[in-house]
Protein backbone atom coordinates (compact mmCIF):
# COMPACT_ATOMS: atom_id res chain seq x y z
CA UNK A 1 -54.01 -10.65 27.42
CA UNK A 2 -54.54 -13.60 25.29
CA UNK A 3 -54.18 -14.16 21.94
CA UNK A 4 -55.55 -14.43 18.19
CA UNK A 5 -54.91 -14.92 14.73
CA UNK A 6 -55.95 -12.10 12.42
CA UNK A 7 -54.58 -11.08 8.86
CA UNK A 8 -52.07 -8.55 7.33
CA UNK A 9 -53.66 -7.12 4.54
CA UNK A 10 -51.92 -6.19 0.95
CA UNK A 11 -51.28 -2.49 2.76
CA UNK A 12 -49.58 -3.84 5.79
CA UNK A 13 -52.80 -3.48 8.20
CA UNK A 14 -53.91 -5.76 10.83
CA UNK A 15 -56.85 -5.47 12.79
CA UNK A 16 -56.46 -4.99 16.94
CA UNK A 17 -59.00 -7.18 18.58
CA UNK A 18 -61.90 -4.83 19.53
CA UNK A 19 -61.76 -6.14 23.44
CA UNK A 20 -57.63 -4.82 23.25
CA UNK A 21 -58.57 -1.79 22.24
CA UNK A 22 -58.78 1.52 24.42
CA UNK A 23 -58.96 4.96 25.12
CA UNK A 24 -54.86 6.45 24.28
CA UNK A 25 -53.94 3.83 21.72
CA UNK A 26 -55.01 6.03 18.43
CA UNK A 27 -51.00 5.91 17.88
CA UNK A 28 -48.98 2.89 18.49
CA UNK A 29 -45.08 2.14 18.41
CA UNK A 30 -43.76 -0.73 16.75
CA UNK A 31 -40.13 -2.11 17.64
CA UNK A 32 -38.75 -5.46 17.06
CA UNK A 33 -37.92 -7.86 19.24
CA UNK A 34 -34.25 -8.13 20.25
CA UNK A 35 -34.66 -12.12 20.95
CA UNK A 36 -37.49 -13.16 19.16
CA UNK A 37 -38.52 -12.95 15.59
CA UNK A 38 -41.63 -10.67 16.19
CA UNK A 39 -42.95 -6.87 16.39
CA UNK A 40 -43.55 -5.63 19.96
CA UNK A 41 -46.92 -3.35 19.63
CA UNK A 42 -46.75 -0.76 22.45
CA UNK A 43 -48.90 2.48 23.53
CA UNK A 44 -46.22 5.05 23.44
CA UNK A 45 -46.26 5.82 27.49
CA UNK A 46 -45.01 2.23 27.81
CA UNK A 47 -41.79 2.80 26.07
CA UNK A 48 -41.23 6.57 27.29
CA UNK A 49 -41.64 4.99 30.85
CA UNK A 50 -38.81 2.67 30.44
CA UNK A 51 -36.77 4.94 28.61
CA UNK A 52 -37.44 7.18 32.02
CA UNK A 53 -36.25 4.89 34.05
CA UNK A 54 -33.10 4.28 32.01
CA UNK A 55 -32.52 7.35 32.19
CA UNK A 56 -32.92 7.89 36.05
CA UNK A 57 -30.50 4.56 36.43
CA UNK A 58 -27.49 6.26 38.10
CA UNK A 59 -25.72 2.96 38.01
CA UNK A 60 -25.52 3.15 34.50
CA UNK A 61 -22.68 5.14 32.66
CA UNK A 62 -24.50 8.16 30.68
CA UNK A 63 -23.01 7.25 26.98
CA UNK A 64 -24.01 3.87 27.31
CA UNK A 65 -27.50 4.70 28.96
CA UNK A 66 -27.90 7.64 25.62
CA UNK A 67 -26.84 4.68 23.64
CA UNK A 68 -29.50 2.59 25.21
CA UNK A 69 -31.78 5.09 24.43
CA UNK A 70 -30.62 5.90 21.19
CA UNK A 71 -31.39 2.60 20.33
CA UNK A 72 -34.82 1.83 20.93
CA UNK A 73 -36.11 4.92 19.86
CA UNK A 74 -34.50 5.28 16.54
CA UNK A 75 -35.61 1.83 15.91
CA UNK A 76 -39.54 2.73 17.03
CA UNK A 77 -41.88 3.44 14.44
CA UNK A 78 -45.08 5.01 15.16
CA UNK A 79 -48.24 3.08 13.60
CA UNK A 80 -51.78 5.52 13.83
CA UNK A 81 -54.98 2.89 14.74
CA UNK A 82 -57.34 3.97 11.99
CA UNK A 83 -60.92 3.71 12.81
CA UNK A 84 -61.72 0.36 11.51
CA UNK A 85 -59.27 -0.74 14.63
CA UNK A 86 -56.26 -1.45 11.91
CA UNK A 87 -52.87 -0.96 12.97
CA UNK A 88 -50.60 0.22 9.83
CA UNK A 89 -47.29 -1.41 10.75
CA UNK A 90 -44.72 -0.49 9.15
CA UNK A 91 -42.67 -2.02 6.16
CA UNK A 92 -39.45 -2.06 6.68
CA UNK A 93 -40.67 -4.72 9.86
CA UNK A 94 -43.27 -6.09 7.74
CA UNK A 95 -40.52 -7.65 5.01
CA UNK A 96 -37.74 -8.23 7.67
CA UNK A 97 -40.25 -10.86 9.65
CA UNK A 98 -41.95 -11.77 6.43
CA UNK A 99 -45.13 -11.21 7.65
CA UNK A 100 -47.87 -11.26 5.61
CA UNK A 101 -51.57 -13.11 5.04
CA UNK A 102 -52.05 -14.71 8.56
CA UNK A 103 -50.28 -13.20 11.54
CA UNK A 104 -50.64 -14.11 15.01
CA UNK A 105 -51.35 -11.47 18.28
CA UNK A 106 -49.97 -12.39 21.02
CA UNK A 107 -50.84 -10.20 24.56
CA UNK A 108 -47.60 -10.00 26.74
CA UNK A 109 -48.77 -7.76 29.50
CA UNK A 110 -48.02 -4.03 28.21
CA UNK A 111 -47.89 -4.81 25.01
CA UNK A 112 -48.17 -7.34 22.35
CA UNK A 113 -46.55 -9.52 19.90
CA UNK A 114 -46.61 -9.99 16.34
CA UNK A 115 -45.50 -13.10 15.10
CA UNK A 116 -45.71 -15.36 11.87
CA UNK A 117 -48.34 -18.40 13.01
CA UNK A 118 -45.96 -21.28 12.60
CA UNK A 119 -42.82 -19.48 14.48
CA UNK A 120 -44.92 -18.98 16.91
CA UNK A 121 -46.15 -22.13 17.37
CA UNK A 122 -42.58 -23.84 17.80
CA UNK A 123 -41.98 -20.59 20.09
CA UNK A 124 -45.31 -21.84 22.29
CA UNK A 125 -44.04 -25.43 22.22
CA UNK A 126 -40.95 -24.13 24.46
CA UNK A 127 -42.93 -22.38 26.32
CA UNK A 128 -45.17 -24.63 27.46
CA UNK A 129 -41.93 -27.18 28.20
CA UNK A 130 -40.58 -24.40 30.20
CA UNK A 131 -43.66 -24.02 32.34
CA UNK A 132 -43.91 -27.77 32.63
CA UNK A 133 -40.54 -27.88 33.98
CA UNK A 134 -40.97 -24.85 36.58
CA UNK A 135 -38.96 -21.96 34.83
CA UNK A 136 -42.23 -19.95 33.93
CA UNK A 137 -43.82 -20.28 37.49
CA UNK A 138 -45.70 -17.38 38.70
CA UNK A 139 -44.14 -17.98 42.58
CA UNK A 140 -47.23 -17.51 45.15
């Protein structure tokens, strides 16, 4: 949870805020965002469980669910947390988002984001409209 701004250095490193760090995360997976122009950061048991259950989906044809499948894990890179707490993502994402210098973290639950500050700045200003106007409610 939460959020920060932290740099991508010349190697294609960023540091993982110490307080989002724990035990199992020595080796993340890093997969793009099919909506949004950003890197989804993810222990590895968080995409194997959805894949699971993708799998298990009997209302789902099986070539389209192996083509599911097929198509978030060819596109998942693995990214080893060194000791320092740096993440090396990996550069084929790195130049497609144009990420480099400052980067901003974004927590999203299970995982987080990766995004270039000022895209996700005008992404933040529609999502705060959004929550004005009800759509992003938590209902209690």
């Amino acid at each position: 949870h939460g959020h920060v701004q932290q740099s991508l250095d010349s190697k294609g490193r960023v540091t993982v805020p110490a307080r989002w760090r724990h035990e199992g995360m020595e080796m993340m997976l890093a997969l793009p965002d099919d909506i949004q122009p950003s890197l989804r950061m993810m222990p590895k048991p968080v995409l194997d469980t959805e894949l699971a259950k993708l799998e298990a989906d009997s209302t789902q044809p099986e070539e389209l669910k192996a083509e599911m499948m097929r198509f978030y894990s060819f596109r998942a890179f693995e990214c080893p947390l060194d000791k320092q707490g740096r993440l090396l993502l990996p550069s084929i994402y790195v130049e497609k988002l144009a990420l480099a210098g400052p980067v901003q973290l974004v927590g999203a639950f299970r995982h987080f984001e990766i995004w270039r500050p000022e895209i996700w700045q005008d992404h933040l200003v529609k999502l705060q409209s959004a929550h004005a106007a009800g759509a992003l409610r938590i209902k209690r």
